[in-house]
PDB file of N, CA and C in Angstrom:
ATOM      1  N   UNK A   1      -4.892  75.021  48.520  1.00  0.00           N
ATOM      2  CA  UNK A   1      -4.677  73.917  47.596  1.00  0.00           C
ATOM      3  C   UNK A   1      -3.984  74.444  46.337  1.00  0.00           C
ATOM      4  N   UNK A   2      -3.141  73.559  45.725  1.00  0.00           N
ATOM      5  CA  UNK A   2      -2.517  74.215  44.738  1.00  0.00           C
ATOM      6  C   UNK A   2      -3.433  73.820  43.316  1.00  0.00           C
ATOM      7  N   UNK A   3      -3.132  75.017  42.302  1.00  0.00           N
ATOM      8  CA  UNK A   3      -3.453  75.436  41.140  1.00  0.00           C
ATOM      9  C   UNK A   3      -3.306  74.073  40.323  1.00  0.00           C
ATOM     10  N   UNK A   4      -4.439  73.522  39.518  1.00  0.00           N
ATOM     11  CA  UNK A   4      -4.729  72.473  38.900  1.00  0.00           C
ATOM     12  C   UNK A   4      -4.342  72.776  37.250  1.00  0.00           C
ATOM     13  N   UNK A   5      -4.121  71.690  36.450  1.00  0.00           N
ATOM     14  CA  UNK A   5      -3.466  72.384  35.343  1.00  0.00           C
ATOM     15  C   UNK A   5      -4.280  70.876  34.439  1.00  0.00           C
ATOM     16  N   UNK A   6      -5.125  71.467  33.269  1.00  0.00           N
ATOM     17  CA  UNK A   6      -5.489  70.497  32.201  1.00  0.00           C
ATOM     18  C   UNK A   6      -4.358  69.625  32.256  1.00  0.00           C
ATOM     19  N   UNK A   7      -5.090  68.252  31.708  1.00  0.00           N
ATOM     20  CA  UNK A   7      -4.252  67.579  31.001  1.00  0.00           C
ATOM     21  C   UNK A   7      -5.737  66.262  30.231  1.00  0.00           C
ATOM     22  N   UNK A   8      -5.217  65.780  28.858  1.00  0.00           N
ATOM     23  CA  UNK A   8      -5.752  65.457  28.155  1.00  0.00           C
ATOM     24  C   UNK A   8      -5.518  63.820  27.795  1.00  0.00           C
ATOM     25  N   UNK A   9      -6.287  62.952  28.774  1.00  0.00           N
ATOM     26  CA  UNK A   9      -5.698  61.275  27.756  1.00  0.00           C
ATOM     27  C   UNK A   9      -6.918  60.867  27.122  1.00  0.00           C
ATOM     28  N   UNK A  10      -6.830  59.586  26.184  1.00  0.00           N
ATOM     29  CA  UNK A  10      -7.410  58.993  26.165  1.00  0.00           C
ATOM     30  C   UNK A  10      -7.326  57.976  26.667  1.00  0.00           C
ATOM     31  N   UNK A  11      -8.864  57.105  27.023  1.00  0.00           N
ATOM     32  CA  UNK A  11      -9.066  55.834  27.753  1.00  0.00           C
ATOM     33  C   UNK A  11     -10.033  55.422  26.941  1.00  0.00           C
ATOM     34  N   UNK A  12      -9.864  53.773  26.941  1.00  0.00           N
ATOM     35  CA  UNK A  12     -10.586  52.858  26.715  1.00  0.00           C
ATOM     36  C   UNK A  12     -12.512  52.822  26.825  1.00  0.00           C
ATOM     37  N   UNK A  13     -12.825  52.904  26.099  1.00  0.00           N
ATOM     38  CA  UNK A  13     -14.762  53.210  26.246  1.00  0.00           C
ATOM     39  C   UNK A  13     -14.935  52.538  27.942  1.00  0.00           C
ATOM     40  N   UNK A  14     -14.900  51.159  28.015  1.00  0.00           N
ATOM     41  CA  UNK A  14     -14.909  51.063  29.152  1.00  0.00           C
ATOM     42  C   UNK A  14     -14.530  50.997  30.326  1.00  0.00           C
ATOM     43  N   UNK A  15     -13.212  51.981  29.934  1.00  0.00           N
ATOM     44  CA  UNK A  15     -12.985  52.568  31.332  1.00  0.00           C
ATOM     45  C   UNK A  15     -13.706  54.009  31.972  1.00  0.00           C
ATOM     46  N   UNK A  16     -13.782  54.768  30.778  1.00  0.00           N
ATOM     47  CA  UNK A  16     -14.953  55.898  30.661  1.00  0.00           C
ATOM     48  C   UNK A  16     -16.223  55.968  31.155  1.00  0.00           C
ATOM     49  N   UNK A  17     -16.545  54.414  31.153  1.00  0.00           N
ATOM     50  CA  UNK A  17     -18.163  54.033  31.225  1.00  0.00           C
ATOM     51  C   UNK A  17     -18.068  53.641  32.972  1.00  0.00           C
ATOM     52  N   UNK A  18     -16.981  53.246  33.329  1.00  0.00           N
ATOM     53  CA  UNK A  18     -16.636  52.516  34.349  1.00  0.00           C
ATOM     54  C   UNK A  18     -16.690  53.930  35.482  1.00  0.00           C
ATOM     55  N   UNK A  19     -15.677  54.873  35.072  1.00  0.00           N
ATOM     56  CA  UNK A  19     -15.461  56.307  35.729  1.00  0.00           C
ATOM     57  C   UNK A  19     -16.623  56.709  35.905  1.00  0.00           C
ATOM     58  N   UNK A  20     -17.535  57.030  34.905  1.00  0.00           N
ATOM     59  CA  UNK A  20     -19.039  57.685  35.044  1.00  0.00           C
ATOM     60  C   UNK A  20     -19.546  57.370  36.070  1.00  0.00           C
ATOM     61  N   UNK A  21     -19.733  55.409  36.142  1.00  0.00           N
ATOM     62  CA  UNK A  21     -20.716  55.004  37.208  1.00  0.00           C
ATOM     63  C   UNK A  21     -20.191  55.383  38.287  1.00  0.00           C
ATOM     64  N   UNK A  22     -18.953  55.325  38.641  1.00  0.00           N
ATOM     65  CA  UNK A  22     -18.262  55.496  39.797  1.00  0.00           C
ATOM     66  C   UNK A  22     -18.548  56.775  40.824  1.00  0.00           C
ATOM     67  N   UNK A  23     -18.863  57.881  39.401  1.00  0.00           N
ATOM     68  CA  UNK A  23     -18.761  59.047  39.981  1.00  0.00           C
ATOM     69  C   UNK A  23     -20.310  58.849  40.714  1.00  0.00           C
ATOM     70  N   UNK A  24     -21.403  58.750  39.652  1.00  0.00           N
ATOM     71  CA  UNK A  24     -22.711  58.800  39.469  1.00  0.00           C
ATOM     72  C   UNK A  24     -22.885  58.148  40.595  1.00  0.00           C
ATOM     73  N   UNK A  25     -22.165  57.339  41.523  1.00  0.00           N
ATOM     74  CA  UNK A  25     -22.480  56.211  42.888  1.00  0.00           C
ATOM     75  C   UNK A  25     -21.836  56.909  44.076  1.00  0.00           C
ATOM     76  N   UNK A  26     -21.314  58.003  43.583  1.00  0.00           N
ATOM     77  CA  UNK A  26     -20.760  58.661  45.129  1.00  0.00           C
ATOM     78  C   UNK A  26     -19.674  57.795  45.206  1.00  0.00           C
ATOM     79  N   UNK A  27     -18.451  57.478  44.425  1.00  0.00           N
ATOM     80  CA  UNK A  27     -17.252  56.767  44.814  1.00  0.00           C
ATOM     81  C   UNK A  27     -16.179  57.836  44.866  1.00  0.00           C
ATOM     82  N   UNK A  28     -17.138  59.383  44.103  1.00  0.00           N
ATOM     83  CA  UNK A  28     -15.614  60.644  44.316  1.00  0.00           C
ATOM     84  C   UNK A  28     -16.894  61.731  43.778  1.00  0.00           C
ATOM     85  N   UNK A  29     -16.015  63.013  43.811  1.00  0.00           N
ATOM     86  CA  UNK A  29     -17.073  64.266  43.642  1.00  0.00           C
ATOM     87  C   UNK A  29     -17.106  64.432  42.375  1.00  0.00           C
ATOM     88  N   UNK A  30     -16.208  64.300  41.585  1.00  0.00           N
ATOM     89  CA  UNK A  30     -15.887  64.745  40.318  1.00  0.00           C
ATOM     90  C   UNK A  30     -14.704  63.181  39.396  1.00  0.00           C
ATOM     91  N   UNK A  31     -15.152  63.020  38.161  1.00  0.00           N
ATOM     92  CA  UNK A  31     -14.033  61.974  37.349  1.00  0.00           C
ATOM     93  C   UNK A  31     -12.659  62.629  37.691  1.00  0.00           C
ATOM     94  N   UNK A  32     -12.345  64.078  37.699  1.00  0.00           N
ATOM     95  CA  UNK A  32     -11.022  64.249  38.245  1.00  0.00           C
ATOM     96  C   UNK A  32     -10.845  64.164  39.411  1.00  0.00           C
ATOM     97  N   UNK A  33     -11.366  63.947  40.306  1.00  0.00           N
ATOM     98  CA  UNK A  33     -11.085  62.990  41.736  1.00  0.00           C
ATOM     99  C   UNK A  33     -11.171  62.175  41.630  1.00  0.00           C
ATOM    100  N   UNK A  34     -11.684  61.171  41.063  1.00  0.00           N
ATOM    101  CA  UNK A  34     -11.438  59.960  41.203  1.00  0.00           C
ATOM    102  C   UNK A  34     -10.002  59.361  40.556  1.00  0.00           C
ATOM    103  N   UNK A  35      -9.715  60.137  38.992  1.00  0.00           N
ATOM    104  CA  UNK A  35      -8.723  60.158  38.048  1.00  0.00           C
ATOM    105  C   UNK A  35      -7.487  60.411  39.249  1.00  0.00           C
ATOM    106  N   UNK A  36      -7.598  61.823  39.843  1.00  0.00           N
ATOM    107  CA  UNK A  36      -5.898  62.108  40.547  1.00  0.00           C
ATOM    108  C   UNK A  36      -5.966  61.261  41.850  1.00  0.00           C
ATOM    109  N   UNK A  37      -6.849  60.441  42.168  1.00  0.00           N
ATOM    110  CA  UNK A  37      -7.145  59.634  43.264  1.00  0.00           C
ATOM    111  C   UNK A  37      -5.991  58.217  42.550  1.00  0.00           C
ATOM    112  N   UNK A  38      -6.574  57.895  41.681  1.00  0.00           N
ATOM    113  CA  UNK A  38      -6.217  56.434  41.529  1.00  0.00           C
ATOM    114  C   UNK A  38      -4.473  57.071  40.890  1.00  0.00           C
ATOM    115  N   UNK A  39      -4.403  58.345  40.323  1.00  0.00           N
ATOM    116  CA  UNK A  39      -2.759  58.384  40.092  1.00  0.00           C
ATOM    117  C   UNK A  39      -2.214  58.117  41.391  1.00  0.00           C
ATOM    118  N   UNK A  40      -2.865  59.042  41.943  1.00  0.00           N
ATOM    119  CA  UNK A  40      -2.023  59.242  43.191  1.00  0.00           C
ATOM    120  C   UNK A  40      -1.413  58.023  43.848  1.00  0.00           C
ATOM    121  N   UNK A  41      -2.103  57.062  43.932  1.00  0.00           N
ATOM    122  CA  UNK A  41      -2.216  55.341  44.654  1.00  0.00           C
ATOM    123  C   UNK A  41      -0.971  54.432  43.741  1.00  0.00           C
ATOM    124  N   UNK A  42      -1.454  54.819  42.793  1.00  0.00           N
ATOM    125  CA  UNK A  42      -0.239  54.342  41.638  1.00  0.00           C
ATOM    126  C   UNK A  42       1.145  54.676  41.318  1.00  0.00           C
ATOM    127  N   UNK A  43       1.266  55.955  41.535  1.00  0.00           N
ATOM    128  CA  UNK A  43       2.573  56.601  41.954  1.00  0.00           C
ATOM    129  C   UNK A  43       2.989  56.253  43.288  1.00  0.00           C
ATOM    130  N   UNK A  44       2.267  56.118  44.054  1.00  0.00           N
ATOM    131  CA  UNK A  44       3.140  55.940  45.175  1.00  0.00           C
ATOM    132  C   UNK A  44       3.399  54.608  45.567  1.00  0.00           C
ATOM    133  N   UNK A  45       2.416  53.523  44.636  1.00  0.00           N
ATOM    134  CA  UNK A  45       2.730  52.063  44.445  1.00  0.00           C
ATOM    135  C   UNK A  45       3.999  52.075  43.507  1.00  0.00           C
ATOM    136  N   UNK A  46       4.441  53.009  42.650  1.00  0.00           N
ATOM    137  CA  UNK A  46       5.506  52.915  41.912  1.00  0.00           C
ATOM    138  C   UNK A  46       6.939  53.137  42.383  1.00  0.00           C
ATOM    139  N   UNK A  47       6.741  54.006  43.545  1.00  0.00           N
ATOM    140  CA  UNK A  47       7.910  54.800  44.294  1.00  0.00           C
ATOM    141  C   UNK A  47       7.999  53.809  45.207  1.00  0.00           C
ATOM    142  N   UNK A  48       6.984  52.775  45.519  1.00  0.00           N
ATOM    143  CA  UNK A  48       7.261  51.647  46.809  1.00  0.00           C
ATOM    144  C   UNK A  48       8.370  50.421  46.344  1.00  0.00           C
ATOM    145  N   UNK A  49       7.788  50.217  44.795  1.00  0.00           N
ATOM    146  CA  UNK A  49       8.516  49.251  44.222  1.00  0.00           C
ATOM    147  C   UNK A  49      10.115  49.429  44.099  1.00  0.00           C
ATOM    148  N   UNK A  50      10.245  50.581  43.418  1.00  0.00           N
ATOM    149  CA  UNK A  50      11.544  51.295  43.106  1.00  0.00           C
ATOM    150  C   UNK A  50      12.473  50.808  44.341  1.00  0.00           C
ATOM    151  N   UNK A  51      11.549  51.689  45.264  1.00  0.00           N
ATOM    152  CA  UNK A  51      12.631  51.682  46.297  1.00  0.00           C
ATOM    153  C   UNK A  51      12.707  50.057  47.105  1.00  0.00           C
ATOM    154  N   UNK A  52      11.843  49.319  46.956  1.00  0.00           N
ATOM    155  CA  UNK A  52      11.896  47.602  47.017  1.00  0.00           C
ATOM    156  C   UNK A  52      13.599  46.905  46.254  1.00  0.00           C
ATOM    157  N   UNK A  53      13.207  47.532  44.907  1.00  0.00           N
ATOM    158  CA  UNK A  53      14.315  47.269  43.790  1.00  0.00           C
ATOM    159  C   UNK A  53      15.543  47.171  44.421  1.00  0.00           C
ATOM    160  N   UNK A  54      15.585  48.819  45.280  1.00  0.00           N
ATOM    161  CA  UNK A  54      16.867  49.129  45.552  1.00  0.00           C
ATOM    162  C   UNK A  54      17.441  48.530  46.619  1.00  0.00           C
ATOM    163  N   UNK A  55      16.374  48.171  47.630  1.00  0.00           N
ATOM    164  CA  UNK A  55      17.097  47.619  48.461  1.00  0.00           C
ATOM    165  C   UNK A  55      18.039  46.130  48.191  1.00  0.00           C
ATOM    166  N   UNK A  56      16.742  45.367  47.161  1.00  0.00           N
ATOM    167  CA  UNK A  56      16.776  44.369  46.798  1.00  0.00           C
ATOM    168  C   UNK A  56      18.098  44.565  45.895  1.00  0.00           C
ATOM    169  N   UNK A  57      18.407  45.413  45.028  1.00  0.00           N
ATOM    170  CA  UNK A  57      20.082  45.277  44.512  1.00  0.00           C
ATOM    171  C   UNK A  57      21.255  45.559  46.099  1.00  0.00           C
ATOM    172  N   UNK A  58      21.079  46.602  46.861  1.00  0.00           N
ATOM    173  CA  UNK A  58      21.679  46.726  47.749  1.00  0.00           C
ATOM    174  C   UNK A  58      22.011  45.205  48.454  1.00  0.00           C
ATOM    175  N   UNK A  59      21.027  44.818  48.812  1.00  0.00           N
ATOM    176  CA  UNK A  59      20.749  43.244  49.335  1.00  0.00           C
ATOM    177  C   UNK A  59      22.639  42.333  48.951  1.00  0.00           C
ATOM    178  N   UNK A  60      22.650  42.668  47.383  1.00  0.00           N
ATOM    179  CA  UNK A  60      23.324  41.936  46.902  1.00  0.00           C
ATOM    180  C   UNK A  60      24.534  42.675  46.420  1.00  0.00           C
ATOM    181  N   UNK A  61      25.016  43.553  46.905  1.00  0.00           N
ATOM    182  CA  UNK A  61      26.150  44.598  46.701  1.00  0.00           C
ATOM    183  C   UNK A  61      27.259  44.260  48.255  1.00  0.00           C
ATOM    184  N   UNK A  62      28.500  43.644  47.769  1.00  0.00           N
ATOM    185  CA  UNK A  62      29.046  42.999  49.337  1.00  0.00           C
ATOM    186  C   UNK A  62      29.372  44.537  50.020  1.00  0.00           C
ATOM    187  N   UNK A  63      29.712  45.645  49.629  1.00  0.00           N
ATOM    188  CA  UNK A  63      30.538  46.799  50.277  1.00  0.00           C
ATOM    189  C   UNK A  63      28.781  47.032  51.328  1.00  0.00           C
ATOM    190  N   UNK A  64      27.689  47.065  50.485  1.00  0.00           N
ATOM    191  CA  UNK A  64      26.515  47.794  51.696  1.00  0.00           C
ATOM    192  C   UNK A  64      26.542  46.531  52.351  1.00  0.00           C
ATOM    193  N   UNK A  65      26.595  45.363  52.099  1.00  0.00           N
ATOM    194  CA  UNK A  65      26.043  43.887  53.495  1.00  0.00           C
ATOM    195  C   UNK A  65      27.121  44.723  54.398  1.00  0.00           C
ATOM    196  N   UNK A  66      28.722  45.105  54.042  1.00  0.00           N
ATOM    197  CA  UNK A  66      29.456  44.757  55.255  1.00  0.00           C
ATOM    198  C   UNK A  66      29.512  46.015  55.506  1.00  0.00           C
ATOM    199  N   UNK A  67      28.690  47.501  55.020  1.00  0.00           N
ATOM    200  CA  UNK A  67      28.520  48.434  56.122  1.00  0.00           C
ATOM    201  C   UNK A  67      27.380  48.195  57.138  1.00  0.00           C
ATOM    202  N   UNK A  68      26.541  47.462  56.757  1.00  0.00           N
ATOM    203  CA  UNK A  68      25.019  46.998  57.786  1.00  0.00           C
ATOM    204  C   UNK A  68      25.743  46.150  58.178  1.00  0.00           C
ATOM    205  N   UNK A  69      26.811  45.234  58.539  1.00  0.00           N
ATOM    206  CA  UNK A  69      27.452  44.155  59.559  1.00  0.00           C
ATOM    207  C   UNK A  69      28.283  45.227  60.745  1.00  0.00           C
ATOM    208  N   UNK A  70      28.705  46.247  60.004  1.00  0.00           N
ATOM    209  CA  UNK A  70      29.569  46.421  60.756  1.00  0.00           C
ATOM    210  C   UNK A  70      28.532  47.545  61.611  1.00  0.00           C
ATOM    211  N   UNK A  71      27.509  48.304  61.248  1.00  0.00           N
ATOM    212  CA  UNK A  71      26.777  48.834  61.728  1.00  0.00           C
ATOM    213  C   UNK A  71      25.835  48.678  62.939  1.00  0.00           C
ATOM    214  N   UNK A  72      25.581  47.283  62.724  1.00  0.00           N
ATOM    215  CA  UNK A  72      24.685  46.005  63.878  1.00  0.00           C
ATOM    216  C   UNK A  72      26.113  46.033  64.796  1.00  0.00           C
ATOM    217  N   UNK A  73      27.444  45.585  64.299  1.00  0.00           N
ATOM    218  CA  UNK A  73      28.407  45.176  65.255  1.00  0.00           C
ATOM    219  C   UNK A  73      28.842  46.356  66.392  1.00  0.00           C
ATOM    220  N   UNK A  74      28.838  47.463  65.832  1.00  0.00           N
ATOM    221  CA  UNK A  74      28.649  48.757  66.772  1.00  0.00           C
ATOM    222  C   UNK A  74      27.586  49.162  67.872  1.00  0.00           C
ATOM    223  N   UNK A  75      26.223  48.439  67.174  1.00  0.00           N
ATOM    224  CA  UNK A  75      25.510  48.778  68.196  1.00  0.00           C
ATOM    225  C   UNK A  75      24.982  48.025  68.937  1.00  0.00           C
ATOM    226  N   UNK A  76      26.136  46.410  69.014  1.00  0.00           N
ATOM    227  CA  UNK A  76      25.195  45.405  69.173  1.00  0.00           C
ATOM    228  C   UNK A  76      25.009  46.092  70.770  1.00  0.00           C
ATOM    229  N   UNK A  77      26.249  46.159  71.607  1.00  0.00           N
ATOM    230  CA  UNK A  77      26.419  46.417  72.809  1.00  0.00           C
ATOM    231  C   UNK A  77      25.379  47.344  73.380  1.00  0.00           C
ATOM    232  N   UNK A  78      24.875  48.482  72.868  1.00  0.00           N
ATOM    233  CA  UNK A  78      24.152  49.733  73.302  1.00  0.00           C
ATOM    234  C   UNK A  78      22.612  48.731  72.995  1.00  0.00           C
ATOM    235  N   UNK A  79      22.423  47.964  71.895  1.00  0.00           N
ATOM    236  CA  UNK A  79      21.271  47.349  71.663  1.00  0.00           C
ATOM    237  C   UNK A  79      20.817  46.431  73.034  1.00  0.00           C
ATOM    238  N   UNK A  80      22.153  45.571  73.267  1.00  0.00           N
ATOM    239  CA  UNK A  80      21.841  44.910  74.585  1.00  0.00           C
ATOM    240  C   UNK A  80      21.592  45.426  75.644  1.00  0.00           C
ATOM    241  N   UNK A  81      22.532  46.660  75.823  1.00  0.00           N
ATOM    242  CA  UNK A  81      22.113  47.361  77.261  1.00  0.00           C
ATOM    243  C   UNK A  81      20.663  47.787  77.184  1.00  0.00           C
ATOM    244  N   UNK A  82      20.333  48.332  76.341  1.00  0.00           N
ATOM    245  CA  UNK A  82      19.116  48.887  75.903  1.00  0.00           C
ATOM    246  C   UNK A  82      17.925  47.381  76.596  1.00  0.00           C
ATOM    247  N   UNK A  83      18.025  46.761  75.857  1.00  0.00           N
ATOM    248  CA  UNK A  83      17.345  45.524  76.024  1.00  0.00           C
ATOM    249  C   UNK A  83      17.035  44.815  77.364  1.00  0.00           C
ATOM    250  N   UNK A  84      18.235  45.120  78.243  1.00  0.00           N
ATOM    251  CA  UNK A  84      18.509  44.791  79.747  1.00  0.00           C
ATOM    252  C   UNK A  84      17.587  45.862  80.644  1.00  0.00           C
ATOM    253  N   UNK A  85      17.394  46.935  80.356  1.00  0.00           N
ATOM    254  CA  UNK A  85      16.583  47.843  81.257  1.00  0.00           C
ATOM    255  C   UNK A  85      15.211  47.815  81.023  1.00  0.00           C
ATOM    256  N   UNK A  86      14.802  46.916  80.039  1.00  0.00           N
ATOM    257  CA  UNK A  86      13.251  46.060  79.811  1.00  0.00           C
ATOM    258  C   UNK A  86      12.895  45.201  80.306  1.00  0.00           C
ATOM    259  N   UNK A  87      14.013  44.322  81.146  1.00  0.00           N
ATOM    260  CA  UNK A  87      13.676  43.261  81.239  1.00  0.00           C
ATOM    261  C   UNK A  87      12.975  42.830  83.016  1.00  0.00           C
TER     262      UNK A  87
END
């Protein structure tokens, strides 16, 4: 496991009070598990959005619609054959 490194915030009394019980109930081993638990969930809820964003501008950029048109149009054929040996 890699090497853990301080770091220092402050929080709200009752979020403090909130962490304690959490720990004190068996919801994590330690407030810094529970703390790099809920970053962790949050960062990667952040990196989900981002990349939501992007598609969502892509969405609306005509040069990427008509490389994904022309991309589907290449494979429609191999898609169908594909599709035919399922059936």
């Amino acid at each position: 496991m890699a090497r853990t490194r301080k770091a220092t915030f402050s929080l709200q009394p009752e979020v403090l009070t909130a962490l304690d019980e959490a720990v004190r109930t068996g919801a994590a081993a330690s407030k810094n598990a529970l703390v790099e638990r809920a970053l962790r969930r949050e960062l990667k809820e952040l990196r989900r959005q981002w990349r939501q964003d992007q598609w969502g501008m892509a969405a609306q950029d005509p040069l990427f619609r008509k490389d994904i048109e022309d991309a589907e149009l290449a494979f429609r054929l191999a898609d169908a054959e594909t599709a035919r040996r399922f059936e």
